[in-house]
N, C-alpha and C. Protein backbone atom coordinates (compact mmCIF):
# COMPACT_ATOMS: atom_id res chain seq x y z
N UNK A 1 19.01 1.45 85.58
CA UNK A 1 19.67 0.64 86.57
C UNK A 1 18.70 -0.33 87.24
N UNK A 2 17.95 0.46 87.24
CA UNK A 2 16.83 -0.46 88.16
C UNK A 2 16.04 -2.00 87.38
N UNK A 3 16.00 -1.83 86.23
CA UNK A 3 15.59 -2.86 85.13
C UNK A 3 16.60 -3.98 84.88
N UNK A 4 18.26 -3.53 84.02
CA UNK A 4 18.30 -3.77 84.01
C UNK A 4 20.02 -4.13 84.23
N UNK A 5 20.42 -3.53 85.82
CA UNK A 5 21.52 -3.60 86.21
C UNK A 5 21.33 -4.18 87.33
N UNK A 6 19.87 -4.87 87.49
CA UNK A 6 20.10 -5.67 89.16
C UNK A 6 19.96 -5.29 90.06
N UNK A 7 19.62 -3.90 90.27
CA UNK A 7 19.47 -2.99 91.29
C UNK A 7 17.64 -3.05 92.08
N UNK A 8 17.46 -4.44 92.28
CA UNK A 8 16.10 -4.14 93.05
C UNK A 8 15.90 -3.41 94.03
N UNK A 9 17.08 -2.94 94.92
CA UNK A 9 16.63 -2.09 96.09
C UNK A 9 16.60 -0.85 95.44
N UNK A 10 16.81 -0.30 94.42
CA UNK A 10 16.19 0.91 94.29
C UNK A 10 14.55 1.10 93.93
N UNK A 11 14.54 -0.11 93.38
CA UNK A 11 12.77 -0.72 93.04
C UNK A 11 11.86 -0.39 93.96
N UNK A 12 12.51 -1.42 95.17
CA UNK A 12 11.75 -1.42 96.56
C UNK A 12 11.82 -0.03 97.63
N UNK A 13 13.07 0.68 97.39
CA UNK A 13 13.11 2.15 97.93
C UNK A 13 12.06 3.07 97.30
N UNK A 14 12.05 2.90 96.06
CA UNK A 14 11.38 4.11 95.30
C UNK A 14 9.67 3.76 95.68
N UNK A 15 9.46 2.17 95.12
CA UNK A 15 8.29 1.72 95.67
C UNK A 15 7.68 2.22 97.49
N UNK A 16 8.53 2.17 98.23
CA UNK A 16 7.91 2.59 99.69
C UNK A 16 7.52 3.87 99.43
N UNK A 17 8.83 4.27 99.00
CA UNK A 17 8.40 6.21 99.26
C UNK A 17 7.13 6.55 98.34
N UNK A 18 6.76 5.62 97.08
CA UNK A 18 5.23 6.11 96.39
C UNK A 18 4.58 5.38 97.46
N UNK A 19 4.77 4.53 98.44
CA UNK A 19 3.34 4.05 98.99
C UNK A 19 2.87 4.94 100.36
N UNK A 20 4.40 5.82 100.66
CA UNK A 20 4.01 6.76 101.83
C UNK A 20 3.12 7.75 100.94
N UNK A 21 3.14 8.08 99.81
CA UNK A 21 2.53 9.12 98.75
C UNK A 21 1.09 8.58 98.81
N UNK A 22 1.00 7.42 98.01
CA UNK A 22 -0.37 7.20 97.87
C UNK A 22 -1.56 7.34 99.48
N UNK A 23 -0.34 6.30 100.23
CA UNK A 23 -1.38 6.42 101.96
C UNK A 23 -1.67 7.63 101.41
N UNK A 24 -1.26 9.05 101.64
CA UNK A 24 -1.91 10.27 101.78
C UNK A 24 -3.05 10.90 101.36
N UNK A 25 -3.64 9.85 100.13
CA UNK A 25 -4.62 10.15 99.42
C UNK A 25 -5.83 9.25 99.90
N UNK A 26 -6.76 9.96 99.95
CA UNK A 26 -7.80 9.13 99.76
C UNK A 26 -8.86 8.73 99.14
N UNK A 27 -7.94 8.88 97.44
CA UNK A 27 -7.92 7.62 96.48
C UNK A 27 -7.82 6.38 96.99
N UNK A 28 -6.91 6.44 97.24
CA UNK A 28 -6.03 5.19 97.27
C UNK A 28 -6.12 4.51 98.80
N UNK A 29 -7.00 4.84 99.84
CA UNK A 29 -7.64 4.35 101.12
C UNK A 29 -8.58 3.24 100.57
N UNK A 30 -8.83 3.16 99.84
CA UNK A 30 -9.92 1.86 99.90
C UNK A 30 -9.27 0.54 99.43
N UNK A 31 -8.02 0.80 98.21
CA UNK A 31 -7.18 -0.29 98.18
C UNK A 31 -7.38 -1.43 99.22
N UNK A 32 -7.20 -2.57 98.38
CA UNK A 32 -7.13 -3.39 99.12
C UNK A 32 -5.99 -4.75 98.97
N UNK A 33 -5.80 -4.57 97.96
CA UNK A 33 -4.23 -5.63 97.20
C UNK A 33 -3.64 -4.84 95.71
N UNK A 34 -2.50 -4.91 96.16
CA UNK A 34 -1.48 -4.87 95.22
C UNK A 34 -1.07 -6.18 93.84
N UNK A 35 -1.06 -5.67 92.54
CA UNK A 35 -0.82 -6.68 91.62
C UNK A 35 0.19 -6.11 91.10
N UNK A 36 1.65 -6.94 90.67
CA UNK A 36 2.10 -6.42 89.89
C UNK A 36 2.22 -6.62 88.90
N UNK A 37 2.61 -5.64 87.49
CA UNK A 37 2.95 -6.94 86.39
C UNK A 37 3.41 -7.51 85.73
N UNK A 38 3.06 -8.54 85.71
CA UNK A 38 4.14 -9.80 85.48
C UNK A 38 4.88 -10.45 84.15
N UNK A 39 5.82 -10.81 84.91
CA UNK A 39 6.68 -10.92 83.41
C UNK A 39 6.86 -12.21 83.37
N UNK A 40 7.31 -12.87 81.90
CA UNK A 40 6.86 -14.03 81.80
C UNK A 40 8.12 -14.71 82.31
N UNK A 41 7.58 -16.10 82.43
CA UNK A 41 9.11 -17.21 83.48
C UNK A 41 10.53 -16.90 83.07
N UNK A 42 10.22 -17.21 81.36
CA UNK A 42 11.89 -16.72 80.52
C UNK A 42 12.20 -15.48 80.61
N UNK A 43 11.43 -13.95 80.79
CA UNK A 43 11.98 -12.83 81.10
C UNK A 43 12.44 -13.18 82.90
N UNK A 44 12.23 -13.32 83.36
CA UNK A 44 12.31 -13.44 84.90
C UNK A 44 13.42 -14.08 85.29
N UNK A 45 13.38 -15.44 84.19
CA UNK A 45 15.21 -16.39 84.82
C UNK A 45 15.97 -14.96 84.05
N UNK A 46 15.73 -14.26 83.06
CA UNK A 46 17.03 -14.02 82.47
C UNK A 46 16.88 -12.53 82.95
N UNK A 47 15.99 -11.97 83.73
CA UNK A 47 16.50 -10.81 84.56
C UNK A 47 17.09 -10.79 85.66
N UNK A 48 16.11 -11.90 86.82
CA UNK A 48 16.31 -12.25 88.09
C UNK A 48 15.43 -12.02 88.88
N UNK A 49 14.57 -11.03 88.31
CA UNK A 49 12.95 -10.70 88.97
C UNK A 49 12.28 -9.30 88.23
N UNK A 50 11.53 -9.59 88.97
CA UNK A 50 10.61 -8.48 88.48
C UNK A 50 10.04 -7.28 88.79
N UNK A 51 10.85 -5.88 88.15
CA UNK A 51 10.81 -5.08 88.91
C UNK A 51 9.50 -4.21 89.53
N UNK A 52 8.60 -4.49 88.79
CA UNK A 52 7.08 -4.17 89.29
C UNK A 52 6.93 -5.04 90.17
N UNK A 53 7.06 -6.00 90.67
CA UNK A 53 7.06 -6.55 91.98
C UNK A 53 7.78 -6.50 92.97
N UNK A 54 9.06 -5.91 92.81
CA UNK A 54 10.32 -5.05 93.58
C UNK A 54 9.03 -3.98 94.19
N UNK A 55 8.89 -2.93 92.88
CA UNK A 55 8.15 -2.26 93.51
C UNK A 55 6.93 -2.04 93.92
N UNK A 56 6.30 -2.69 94.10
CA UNK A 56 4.86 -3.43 94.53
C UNK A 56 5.16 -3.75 96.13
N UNK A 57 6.38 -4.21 96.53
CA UNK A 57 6.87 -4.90 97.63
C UNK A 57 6.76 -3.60 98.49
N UNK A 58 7.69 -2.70 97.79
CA UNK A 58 8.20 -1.33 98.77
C UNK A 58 6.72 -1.18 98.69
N UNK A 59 5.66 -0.65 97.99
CA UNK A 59 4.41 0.28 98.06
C UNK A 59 3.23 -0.47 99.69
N UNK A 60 3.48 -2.28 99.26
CA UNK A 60 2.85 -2.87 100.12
C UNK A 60 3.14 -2.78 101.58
N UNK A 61 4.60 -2.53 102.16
CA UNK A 61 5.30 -2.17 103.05
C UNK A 61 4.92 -0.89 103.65
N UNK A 62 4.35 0.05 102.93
CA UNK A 62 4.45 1.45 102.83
C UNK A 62 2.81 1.70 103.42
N UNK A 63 1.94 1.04 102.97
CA UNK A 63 0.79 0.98 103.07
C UNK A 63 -0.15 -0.21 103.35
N UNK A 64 0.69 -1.49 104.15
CA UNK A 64 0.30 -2.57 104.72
C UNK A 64 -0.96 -3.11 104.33
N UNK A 65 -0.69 -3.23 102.64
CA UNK A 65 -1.39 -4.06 101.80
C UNK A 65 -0.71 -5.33 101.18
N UNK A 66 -1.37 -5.94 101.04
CA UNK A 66 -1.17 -7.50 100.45
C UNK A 66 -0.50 -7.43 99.08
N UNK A 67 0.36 -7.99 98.25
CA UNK A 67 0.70 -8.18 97.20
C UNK A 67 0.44 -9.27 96.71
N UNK A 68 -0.72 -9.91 95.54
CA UNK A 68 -0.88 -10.88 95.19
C UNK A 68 -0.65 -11.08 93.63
N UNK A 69 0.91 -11.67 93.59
CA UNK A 69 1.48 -11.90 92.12
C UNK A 69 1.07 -13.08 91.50
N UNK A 70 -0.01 -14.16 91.84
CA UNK A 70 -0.06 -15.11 91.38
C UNK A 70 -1.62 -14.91 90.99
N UNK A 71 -2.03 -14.06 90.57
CA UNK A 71 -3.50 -13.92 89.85
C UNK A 71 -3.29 -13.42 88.57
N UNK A 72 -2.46 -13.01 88.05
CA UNK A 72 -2.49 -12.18 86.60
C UNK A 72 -1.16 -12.80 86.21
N UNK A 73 -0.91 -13.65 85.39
CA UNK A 73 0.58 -14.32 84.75
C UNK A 73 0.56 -13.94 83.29
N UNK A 74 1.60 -14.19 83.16
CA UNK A 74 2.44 -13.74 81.45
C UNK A 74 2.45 -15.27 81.29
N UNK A 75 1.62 -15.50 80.35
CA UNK A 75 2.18 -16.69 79.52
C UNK A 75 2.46 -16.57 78.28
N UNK A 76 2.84 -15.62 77.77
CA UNK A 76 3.20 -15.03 76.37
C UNK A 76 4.43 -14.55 76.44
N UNK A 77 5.52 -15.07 75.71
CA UNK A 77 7.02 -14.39 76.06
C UNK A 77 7.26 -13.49 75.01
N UNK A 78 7.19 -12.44 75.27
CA UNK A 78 6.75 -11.50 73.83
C UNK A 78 8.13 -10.63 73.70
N UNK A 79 8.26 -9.88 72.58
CA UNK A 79 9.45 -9.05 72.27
C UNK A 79 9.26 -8.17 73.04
N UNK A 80 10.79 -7.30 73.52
CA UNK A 80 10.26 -6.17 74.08
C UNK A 80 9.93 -5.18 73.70
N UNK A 81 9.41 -4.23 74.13
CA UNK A 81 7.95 -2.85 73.71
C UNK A 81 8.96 -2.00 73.73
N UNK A 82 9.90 -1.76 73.99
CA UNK A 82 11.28 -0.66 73.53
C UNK A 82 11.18 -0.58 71.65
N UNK A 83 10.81 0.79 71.61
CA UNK A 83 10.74 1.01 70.62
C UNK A 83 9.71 0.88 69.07
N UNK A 84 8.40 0.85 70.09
CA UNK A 84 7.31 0.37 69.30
C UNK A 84 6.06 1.28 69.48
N UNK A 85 5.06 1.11 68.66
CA UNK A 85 4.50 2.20 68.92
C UNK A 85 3.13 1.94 69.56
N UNK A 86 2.38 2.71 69.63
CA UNK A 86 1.10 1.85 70.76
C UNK A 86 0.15 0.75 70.23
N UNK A 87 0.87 0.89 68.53
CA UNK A 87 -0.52 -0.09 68.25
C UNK A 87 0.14 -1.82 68.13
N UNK A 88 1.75 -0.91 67.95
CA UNK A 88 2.65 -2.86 67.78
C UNK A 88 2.74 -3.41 69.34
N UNK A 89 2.69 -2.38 69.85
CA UNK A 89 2.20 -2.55 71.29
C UNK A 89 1.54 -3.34 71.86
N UNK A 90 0.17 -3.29 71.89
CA UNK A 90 -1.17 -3.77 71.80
C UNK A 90 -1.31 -4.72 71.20
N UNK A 91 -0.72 -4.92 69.79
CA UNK A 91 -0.22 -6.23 69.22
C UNK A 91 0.65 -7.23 69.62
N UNK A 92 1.21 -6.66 69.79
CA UNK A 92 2.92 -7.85 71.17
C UNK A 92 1.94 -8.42 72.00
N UNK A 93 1.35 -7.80 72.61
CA UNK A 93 0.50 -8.09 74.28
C UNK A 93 -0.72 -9.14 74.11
N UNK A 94 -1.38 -8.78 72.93
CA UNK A 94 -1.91 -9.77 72.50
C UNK A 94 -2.00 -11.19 73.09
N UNK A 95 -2.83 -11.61 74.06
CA UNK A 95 -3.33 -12.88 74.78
C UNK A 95 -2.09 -13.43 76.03
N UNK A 96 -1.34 -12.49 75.60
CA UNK A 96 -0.14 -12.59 76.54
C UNK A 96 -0.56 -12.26 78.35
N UNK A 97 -1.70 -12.46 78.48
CA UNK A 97 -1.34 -12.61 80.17
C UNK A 97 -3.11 -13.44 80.04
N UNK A 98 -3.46 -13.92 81.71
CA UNK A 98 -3.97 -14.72 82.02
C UNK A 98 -4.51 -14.78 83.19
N UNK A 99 -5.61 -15.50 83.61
CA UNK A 99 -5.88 -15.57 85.21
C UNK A 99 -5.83 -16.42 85.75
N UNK A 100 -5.08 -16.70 87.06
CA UNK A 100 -4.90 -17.85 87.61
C UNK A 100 -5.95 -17.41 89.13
N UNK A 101 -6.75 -18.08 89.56
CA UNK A 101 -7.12 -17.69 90.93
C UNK A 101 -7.85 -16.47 90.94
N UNK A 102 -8.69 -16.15 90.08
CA UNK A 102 -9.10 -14.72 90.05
C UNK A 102 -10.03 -14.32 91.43
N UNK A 103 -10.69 -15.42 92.01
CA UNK A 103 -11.68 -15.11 93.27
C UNK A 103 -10.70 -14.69 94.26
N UNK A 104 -9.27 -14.92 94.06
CA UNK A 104 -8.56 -14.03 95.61
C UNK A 104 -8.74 -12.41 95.12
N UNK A 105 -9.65 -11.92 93.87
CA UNK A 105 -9.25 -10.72 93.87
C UNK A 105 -10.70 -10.03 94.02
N UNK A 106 -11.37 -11.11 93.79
CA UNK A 106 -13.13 -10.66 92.84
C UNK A 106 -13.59 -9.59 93.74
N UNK A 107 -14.12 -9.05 93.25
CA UNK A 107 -14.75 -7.76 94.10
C UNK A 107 -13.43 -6.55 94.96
N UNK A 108 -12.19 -7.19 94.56
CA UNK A 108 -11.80 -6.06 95.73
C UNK A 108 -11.55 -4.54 94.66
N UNK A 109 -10.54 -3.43 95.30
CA UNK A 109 -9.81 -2.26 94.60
C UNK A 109 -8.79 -2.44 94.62
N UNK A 110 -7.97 -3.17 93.74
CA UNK A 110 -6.24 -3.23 93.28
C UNK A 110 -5.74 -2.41 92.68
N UNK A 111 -4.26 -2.26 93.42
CA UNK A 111 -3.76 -1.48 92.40
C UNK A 111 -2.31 -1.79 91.87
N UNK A 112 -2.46 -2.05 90.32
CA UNK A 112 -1.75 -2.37 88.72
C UNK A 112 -0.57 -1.50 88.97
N UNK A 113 0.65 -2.67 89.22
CA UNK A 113 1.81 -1.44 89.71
C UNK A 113 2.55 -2.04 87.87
N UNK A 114 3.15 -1.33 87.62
CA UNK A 114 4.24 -1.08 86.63
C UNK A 114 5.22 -0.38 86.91
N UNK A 115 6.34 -0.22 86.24
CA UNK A 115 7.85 0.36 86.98
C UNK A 115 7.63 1.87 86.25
N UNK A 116 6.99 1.77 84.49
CA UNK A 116 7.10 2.87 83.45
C UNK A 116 5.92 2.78 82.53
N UNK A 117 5.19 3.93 82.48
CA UNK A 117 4.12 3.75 81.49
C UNK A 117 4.19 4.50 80.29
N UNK A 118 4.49 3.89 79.75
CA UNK A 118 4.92 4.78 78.00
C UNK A 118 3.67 4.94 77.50
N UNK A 119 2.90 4.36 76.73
CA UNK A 119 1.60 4.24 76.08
C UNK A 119 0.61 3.82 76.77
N UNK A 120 1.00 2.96 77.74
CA UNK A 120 -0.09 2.45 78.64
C UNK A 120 -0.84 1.10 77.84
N UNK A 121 -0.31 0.56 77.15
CA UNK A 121 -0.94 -0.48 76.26
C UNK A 121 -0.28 -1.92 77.32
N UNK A 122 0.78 -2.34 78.22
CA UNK A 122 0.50 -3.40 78.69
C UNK A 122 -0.58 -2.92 79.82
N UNK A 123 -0.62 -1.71 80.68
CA UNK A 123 -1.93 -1.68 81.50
C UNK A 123 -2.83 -1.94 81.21
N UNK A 124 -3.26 -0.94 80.31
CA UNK A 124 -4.44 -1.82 79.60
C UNK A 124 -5.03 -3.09 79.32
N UNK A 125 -3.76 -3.86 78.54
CA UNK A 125 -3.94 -5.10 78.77
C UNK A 125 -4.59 -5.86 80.16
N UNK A 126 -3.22 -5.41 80.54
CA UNK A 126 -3.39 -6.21 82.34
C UNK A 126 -5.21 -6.21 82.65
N UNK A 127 -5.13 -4.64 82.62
CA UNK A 127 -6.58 -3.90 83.17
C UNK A 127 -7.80 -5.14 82.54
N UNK A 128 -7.44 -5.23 80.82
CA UNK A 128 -8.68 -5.49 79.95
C UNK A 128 -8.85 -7.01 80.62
N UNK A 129 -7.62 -7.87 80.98
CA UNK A 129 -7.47 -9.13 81.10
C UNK A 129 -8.01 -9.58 82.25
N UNK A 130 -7.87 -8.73 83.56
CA UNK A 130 -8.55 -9.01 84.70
C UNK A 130 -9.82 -8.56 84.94
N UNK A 131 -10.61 -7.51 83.88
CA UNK A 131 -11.90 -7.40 84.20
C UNK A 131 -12.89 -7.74 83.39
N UNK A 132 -12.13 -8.99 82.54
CA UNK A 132 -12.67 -9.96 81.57
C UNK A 132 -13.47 -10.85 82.45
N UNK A 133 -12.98 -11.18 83.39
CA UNK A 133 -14.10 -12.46 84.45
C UNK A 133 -14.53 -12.02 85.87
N UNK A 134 -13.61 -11.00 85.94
CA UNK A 134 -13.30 -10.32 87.76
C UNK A 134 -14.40 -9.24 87.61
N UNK A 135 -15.06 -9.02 89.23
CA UNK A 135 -15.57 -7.87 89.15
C UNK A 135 -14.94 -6.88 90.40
N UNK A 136 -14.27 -6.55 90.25
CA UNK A 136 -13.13 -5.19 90.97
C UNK A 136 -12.77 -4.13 90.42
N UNK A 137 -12.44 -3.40 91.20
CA UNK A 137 -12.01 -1.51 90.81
C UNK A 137 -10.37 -1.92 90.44
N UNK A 138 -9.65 -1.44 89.72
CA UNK A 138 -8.50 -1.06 89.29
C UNK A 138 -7.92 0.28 89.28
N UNK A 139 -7.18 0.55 89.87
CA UNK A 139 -5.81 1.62 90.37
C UNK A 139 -4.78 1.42 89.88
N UNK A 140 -4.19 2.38 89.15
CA UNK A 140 -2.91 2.16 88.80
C UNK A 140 -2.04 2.76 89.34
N UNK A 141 -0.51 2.43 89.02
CA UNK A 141 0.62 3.02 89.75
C UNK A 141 2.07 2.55 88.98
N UNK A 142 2.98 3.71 88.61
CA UNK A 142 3.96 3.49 87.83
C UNK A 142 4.97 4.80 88.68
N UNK A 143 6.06 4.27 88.58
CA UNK A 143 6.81 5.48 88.98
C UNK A 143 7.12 6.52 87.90
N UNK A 144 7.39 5.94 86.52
CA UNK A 144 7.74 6.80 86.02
C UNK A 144 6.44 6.54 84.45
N UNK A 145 6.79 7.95 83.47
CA UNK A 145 6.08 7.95 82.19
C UNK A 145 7.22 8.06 81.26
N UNK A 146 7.39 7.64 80.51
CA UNK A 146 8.32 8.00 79.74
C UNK A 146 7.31 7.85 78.05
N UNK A 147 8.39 8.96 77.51
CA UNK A 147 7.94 9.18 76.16
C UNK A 147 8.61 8.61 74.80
N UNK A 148 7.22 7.84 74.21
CA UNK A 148 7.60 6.72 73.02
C UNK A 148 8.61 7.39 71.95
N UNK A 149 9.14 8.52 71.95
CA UNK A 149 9.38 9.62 71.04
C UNK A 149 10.85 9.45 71.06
């Protein structure tokens, strides 16, 4: 529902209640901005947004951190990863994201929200893509795991 029935407030609900979770840790005390990630322009007109930034919104709310969606972009409009395995994965993703503005991040501890981490191959990405020029800590955060199986 939350993907792909339009339902961002469950995004942004579920997102607060992990960011009252994370505050509790202190992991996750040194944070300092939220990224979410991003989907490319043509997934976005034809969803309506983006639900890692739905929930990025609730977590930032939750834990009165910054959300900065305009440093890591999709410029790759790739098939979707439903139903693939980690290595066609990794292959889809392939040069598909980018840095715009990377000094609003350089040096800080972000944390890489996603909605679902199946294989973990777009994190990775994300991860490999921003600490290609950036020098910052990376945190991740997904609500759910689901299995490629």
């Amino acid at each position: 529902m939350l993907k792909y029935k339009g339902r961002n407030d469950i995004g942004y609900f579920l997102g607060k209640q992990f960011g009252l979770q994370l505050a509790k840790s202190e992991l996750y005390k040194p944070l300092t901005a939220i990224i979410p990630v991003p989907l490319h322009p043509k997934r976005m007109q034809e969803r309506g947004y983006n639900q890692a930034e739905v929930i990025a919104r609730g977590i930032s709310e939750a834990m009165g951190l910054p959300v900065v969606p305009d440093v890591l972009l999709r410029n790759v409009y790739t098939q979707t990863q439903t139903r693939k395995t980690r290595l066609e994965r990794m292959s889809n993703l392939s040069g598909a994201f980018i840095l715009n503005n990377p000094e609003k991040i350089k040096g800080e501890h972000i944390l890489l929200v996603d909605d679902v981490v199946t294989t973990g191959a777009t994190l990775e990405t994300c991860a490999q893509t921003l600490l290609s020029s950036i020098d910052l800590k990376i945190s991740v955060g997904t609500l759910a795991y689901a299995s490629n199986t």
